[in-house]
C-alpha atoms as a PDB file:
ATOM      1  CA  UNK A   1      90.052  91.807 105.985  1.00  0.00           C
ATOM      2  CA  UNK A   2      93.525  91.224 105.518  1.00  0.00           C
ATOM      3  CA  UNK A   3      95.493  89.667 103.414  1.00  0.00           C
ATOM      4  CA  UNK A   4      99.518  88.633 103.798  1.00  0.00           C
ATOM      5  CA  UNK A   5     101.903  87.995 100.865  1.00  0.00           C
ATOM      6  CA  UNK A   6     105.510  88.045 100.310  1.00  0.00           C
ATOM      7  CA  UNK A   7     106.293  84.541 101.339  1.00  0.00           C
ATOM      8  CA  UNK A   8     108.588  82.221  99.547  1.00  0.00           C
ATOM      9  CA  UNK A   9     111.737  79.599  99.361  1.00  0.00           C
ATOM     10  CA  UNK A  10     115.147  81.474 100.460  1.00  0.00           C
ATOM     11  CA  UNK A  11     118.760  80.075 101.587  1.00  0.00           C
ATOM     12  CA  UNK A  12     119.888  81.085 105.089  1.00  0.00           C
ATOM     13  CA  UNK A  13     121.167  84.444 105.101  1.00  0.00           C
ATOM     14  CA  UNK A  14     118.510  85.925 102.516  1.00  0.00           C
ATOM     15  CA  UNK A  15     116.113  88.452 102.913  1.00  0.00           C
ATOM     16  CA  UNK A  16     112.093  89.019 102.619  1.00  0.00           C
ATOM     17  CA  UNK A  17     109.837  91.712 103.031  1.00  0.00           C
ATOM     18  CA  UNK A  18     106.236  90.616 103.564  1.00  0.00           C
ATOM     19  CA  UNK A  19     103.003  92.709 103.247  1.00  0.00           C
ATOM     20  CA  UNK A  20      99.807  92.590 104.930  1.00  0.00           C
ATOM     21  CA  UNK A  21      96.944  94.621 103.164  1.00  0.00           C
ATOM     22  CA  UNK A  22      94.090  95.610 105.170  1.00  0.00           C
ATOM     23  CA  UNK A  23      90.908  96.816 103.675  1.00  0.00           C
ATOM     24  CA  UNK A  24      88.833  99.016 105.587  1.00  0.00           C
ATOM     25  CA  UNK A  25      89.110 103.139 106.526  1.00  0.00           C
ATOM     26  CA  UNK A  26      90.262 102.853 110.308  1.00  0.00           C
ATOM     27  CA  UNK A  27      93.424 100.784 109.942  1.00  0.00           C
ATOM     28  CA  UNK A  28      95.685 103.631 111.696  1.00  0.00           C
ATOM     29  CA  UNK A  29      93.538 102.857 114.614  1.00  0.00           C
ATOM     30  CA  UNK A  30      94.006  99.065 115.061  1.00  0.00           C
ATOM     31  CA  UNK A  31      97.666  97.950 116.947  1.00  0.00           C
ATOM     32  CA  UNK A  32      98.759  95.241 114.406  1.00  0.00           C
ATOM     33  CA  UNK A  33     101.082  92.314 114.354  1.00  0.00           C
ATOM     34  CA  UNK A  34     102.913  89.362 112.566  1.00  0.00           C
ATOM     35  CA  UNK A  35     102.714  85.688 114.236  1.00  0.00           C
ATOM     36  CA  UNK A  36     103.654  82.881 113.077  1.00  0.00           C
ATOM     37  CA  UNK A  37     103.244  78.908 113.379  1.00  0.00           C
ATOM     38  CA  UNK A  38     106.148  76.433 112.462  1.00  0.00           C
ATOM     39  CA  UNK A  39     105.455  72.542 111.923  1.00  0.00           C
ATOM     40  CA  UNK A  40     104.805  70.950 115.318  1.00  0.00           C
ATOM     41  CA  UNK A  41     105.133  73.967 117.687  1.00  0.00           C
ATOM     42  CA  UNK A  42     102.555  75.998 119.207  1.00  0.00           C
ATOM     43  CA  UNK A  43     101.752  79.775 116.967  1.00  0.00           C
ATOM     44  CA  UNK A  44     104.524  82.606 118.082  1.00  0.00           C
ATOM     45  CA  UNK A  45     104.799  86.312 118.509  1.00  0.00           C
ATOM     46  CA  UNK A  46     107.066  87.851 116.275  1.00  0.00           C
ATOM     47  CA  UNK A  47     106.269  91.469 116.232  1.00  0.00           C
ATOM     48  CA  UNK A  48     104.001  94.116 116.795  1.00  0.00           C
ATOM     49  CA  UNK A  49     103.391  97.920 115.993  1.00  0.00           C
ATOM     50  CA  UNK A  50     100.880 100.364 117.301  1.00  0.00           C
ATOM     51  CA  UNK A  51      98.687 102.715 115.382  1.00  0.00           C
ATOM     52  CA  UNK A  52     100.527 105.495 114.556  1.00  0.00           C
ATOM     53  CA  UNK A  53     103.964 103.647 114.017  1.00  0.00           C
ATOM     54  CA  UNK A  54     105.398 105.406 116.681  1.00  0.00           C
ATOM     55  CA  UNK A  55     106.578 102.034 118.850  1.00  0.00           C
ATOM     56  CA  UNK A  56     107.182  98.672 118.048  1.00  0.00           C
ATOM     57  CA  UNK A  57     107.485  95.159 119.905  1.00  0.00           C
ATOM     58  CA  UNK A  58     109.560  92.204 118.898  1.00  0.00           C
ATOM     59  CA  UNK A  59     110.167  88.929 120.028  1.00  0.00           C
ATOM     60  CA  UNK A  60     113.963  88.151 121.137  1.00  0.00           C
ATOM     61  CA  UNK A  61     114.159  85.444 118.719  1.00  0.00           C
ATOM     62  CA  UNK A  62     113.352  87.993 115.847  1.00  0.00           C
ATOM     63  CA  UNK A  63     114.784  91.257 117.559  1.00  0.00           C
ATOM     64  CA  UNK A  64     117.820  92.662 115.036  1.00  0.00           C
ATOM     65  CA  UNK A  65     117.087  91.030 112.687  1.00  0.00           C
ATOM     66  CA  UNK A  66     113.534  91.623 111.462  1.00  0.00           C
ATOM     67  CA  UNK A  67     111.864  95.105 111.546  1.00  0.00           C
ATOM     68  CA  UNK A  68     108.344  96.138 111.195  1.00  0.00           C
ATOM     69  CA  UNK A  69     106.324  98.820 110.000  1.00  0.00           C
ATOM     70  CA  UNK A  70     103.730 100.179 108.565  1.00  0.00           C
ATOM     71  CA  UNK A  71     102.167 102.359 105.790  1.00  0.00           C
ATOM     72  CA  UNK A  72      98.533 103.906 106.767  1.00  0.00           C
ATOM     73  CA  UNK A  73      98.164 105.613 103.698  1.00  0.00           C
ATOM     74  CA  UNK A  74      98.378 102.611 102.196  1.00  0.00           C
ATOM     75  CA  UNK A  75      96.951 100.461 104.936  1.00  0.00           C
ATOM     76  CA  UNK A  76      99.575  98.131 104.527  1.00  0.00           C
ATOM     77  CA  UNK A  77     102.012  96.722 107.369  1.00  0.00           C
ATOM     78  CA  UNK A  78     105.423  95.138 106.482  1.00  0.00           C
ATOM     79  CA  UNK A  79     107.753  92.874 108.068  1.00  0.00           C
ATOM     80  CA  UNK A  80     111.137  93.292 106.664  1.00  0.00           C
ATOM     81  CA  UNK A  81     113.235  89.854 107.650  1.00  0.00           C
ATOM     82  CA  UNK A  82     116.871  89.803 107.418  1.00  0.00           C
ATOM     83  CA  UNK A  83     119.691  87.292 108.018  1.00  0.00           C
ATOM     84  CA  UNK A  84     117.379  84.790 107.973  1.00  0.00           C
ATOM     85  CA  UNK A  85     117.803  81.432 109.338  1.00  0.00           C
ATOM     86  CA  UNK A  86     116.164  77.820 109.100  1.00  0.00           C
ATOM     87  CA  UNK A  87     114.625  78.219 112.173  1.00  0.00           C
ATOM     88  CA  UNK A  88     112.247  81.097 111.004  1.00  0.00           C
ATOM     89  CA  UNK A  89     110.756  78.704 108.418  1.00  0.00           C
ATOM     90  CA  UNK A  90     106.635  78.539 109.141  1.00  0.00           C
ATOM     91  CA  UNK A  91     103.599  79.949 108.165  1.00  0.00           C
ATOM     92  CA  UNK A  92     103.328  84.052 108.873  1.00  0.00           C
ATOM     93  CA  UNK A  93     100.389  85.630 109.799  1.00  0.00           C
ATOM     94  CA  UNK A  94      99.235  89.441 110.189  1.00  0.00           C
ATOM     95  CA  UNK A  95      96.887  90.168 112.634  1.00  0.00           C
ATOM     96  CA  UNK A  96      94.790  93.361 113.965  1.00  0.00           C
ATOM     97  CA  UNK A  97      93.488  94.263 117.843  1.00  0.00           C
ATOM     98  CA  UNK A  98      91.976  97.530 119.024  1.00  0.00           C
ATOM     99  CA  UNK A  99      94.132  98.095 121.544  1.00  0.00           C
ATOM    100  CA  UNK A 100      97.542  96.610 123.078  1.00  0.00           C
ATOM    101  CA  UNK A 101      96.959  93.694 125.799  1.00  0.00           C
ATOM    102  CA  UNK A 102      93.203  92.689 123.528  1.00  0.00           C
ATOM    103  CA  UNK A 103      93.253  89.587 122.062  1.00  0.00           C
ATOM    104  CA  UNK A 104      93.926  89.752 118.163  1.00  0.00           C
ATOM    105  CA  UNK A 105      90.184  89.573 116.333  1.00  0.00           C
ATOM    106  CA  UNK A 106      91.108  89.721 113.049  1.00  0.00           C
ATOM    107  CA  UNK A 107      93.596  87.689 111.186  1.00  0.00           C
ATOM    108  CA  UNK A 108      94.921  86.830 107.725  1.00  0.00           C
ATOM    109  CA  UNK A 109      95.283  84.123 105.828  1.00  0.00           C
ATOM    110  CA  UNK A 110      99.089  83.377 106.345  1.00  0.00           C
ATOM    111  CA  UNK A 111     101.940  83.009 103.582  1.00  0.00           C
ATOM    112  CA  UNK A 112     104.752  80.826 103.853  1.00  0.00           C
ATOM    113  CA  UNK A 113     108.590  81.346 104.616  1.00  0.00           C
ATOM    114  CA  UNK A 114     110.871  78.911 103.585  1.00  0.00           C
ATOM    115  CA  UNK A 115     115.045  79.101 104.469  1.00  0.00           C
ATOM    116  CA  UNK A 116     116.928  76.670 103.378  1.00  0.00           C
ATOM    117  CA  UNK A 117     120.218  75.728 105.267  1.00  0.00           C
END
C-alpha cells in the first residue's frame, strides 16, 4: 500500500515536500513515481526514481524545480517542490512498478496541491 501526504494551500513561489509511505519489505526493489491529475486535463508524469536512488526522471514542466527522492530505510519517497506556480495545482499521486517501461500497479490515494497566484 501506499499512502501520499504533504499536500496543502500555498501562494506562488512557496515550497512543499510531499511523502509517500509504502508498507511492505521490498520497496528498494520497486521503480517509483509521482503523477498527478489537474481539473479537466488528462493524469501527468511528473517524476520518477529507480530502486536504489541512483537515477531519476522528470518531466520538463517540473525539471529544476522539483526534486525527488527516496528513503528505503524508511520506505518512504519524497517529492520536494519548489518555486511553485499555479499551474502545478492538482491532485498528486505516488505510484510503484517493478521495473522501468511496466505499467504502474500500485498507486496511492493522492493529496492535494494548491498555489495560489
Amino acid at each position: 500500500q501506499l499512502q501520499a501526504s504533504g499536500g496543502g494551500l500555498v501562494q506562488a513561489g512557496d515550497s512543499l515536500r510531499l511523502s509517500c509511505a509504502a508498507s511492505g519489505r521490498t520497496f528498494s526493489v520497486y521503480v517509483m513515481g509521482w503523477f498527478r491529475l489537474a481539473p479537466g486535463k488528462e493524469r501527468e508524469f511528473v517524476a520518477a526514481i529507480t530502486g536504489s536512488g541512483a537515477t531519476t526522471y522528470y518531466a520538463d514542466s517540473v525539471k529544476g524545480r522539483f526534486t525527488i527522492s527516496r528513503d528505503n530505510a524508511k520506505n518512504t519517497m519524497y517529492l520536494q517542490m519548489n518555486s511553485l506556480k499555479p499551474g502545478d495545482t492538482a491532485v498528486y499521486y505516488c505510484a510503484a512498478t517493478p521495473r522501468l517501461g511496466r505499467e504502474y500497479g500500485y498507486w496511492g490515494q493522492g493529496t492535494l496541491v494548491t498555489v495560489s497566484s
